[in-house]
Protein backbone atom coordinates (compact mmCIF):
# COMPACT_ATOMS: atom_id res chain seq x y z
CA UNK A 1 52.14 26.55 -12.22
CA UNK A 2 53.97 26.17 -9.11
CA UNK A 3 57.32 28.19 -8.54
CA UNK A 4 60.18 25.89 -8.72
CA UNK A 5 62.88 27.27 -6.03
CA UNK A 6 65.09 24.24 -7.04
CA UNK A 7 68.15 24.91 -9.36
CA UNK A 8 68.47 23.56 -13.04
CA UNK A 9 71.12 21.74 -11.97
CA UNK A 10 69.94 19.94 -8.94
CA UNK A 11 66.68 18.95 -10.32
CA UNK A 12 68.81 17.58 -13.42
CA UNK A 13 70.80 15.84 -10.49
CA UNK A 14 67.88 13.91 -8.54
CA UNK A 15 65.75 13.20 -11.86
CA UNK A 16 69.54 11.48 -12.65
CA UNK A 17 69.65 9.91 -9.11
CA UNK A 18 65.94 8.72 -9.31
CA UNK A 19 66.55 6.89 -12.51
CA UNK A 20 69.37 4.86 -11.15
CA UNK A 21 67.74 4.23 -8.15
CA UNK A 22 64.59 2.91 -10.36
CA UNK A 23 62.53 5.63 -8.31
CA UNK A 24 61.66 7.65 -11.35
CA UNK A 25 57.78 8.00 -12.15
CA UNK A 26 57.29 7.87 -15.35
CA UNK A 27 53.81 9.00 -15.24
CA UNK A 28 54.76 12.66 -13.55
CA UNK A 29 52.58 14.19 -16.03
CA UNK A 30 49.39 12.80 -14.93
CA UNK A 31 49.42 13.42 -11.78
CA UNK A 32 47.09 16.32 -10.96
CA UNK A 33 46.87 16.13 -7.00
CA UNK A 34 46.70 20.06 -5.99
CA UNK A 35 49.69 19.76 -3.54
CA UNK A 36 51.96 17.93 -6.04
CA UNK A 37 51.06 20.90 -8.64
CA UNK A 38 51.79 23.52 -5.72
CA UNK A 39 54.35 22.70 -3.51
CA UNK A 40 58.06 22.17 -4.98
CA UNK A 41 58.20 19.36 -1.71
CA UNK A 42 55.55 17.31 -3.26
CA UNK A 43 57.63 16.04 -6.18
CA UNK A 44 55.39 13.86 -9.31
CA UNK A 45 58.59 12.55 -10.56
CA UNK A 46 59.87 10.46 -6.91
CA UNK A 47 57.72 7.55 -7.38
CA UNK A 48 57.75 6.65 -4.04
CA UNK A 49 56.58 9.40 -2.82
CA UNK A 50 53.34 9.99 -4.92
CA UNK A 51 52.36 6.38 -4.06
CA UNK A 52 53.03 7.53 -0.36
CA UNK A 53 50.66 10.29 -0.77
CA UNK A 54 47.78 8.58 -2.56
CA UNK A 55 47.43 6.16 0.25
CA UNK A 56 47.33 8.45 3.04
CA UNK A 57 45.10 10.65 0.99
CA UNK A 58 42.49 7.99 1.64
CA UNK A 59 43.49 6.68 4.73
CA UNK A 60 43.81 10.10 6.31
CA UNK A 61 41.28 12.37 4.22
CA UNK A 62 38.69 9.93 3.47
CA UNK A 63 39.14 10.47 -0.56
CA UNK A 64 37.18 7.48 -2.59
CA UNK A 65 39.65 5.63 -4.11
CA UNK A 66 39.12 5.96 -7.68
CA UNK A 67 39.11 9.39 -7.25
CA UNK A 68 42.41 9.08 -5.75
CA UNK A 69 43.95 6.67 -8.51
CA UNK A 70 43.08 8.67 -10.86
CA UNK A 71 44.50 12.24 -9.32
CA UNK A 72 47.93 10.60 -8.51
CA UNK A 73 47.91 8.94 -12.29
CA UNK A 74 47.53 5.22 -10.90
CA UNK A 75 44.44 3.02 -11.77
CA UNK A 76 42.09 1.08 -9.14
CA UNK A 77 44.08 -2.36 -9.59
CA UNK A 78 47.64 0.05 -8.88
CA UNK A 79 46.48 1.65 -5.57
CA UNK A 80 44.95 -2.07 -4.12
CA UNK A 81 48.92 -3.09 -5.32
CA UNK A 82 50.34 -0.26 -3.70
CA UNK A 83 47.98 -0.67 -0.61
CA UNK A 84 49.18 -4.42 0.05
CA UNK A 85 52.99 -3.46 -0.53
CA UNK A 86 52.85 -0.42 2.14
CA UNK A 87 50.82 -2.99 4.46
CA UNK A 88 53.63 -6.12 4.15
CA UNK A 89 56.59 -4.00 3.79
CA UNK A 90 55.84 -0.43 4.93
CA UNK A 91 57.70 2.40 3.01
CA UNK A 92 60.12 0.17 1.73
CA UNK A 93 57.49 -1.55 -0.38
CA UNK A 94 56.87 1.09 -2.46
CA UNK A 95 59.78 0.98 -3.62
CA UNK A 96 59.73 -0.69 -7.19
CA UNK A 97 61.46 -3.90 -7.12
CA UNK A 98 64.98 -4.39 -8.99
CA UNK A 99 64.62 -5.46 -12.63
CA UNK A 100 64.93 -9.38 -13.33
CA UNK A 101 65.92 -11.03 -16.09
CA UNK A 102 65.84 -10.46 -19.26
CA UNK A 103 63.01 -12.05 -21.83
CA UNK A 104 60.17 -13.53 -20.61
CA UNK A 105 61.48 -14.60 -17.58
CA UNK A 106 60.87 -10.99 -16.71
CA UNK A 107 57.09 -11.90 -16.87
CA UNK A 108 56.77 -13.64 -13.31
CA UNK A 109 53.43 -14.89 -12.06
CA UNK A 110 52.72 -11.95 -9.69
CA UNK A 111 53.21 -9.66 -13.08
CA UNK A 112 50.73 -11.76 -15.29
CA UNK A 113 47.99 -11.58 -12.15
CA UNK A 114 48.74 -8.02 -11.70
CA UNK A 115 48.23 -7.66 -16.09
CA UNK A 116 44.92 -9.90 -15.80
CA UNK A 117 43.39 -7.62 -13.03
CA UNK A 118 43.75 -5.17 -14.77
CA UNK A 119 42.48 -6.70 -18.36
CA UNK A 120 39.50 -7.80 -16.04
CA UNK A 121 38.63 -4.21 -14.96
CA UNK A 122 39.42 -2.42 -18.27
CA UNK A 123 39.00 -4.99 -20.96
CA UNK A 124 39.98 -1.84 -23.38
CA UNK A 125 43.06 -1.07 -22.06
CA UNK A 126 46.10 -1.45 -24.27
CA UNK A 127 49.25 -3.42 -24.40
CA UNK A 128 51.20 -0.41 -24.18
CA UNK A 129 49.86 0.35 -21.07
CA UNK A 130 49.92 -2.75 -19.59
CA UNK A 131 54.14 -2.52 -20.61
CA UNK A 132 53.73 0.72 -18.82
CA UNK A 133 52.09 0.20 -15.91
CA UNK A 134 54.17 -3.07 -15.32
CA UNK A 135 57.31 -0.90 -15.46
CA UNK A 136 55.76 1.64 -12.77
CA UNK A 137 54.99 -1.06 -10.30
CA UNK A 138 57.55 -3.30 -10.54
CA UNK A 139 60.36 -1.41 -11.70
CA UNK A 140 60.83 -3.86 -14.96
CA UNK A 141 61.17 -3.28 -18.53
CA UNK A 142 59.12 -5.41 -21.09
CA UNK A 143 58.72 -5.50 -24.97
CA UNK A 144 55.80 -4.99 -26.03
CA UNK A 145 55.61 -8.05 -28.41
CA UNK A 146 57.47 -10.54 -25.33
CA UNK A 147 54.07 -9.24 -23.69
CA UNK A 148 51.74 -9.92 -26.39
CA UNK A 149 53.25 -13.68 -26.87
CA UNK A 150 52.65 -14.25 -22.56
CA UNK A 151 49.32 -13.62 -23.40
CA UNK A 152 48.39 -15.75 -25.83
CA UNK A 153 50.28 -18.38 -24.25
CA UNK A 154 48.19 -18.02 -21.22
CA UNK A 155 45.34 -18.00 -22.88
CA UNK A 156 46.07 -21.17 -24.55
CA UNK A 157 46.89 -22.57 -21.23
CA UNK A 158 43.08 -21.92 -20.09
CA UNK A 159 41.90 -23.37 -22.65
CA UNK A 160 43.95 -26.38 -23.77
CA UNK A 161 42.58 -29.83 -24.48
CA UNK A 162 43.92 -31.19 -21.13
CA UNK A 163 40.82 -29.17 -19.35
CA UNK A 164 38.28 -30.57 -21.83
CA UNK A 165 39.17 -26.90 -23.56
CA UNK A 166 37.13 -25.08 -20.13
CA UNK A 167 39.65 -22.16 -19.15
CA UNK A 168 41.12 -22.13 -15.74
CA UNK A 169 39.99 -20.38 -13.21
CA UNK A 170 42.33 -17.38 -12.51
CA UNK A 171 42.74 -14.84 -9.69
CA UNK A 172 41.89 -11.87 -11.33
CA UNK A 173 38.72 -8.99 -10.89
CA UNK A 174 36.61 -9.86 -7.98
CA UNK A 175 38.93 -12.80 -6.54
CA UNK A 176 42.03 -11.04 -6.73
CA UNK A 177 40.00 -7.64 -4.76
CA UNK A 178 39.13 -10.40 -1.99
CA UNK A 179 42.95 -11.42 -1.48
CA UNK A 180 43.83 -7.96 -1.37
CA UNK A 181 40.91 -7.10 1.26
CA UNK A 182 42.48 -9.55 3.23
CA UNK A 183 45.75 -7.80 3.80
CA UNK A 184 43.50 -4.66 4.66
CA UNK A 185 39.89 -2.93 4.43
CA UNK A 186 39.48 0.83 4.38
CA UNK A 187 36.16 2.01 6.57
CA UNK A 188 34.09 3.98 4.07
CA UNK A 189 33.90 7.30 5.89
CA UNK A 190 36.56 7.33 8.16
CA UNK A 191 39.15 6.67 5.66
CA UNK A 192 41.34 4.64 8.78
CA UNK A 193 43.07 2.06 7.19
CA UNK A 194 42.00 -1.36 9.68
CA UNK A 195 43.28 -4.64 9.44
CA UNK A 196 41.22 -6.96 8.17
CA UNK A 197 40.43 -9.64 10.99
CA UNK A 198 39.14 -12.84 8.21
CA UNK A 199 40.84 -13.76 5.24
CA UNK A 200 39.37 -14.94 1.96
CA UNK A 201 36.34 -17.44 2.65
CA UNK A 202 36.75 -21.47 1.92
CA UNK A 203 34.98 -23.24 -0.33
């Protein structure tokens, strides 16, 4: 365990702080990098800053990505989200964005692609996690259930009557990897984090 030279009271203060300021990681506990786990600077509860530090951990120390996903407690589909936020909007974008509305209006269409990336990677994963992981991203709270009901209503969407009951394609998995490549590639080896000089390819 590392020692923790910060008082009771000021770490009550900034866990209070980072809540308000929708900063708080929830998933402190799962992240295992060494430095986090060491150093009382390194700090698994400032969101911010643990998405910080998993990108430069690959851009600067070469670490495979999944490796690093999983050390900082993010999955593959979270760092490529993290990646293109840092490369639009620099620090700033890793900050989770305010919360929107409430009901499903909360479920916008960069949420859903961000849930069906992630459904197309781990076809296992839970809607608990998906609730979870949406609130670590993008900073907004969802019911399970409201969840639940977006998807089936998507899913009906793909496959309604209107498109001879053939699903729509969607930008999830593979496609969704090639927009994201676009924004930025990372040289296997080198971990230097290049722009990437050709978007997506055209039909």
């Amino acid at each position: 365990m590392k020692p923790d030279s910060r008082s009771p009271k000021n770490a009550r203060a900034k866990t209070q702080a980072l809540q308000q300021s929708g900063t708080l990681n929830l998933r402190a506990h799962k992240v295992q990098d060494r430095l986090f786990l060491e150093e009382d600077f390194f700090d698994p509860q400032d969101l911010p800053q643990v998405k910080y530090e998993m990108l430069r951990r690959v851009q600067k120390e070469a670490m495979p990505i999944g490796a690093a996903a999983a050390s900082f407690g993010f999955s593959r589909p979270s760092f490529y989200k993290a990646l293109e936020d840092f490369a639009h909007e620099g620090l700033v974008g890793l900050i989770p964005k305010k919360r929107g509305p409430k009901g499903g209006h909360k479920l916008t269409g960069e949420i859903m692609a961000f849930v069906g990336q992630i459904r197309a990677q781990e076809p296992s994963v839970r809607t608990p996690d998906l609730v979870q992981r949406i609130q670590d991203e993008f900073g907004t709270r969802v019911h399970r259930r409201t969840l639940e009901r977006a998807l089936i209503a998507a899913k009906k969407n793909r496959t309604s009557p209107s498109h001879g009951g053939r699903a729509k394609p969607v930008t999830t998995g593979r496609n969704a990897h090639r927009t994201l490549r676009a924004v930025a590639r990372i040289r296997v080896g080198t971990g230097r984090l290049i722009p990437s000089a050709r978007g997506p390819k055209g039909r």
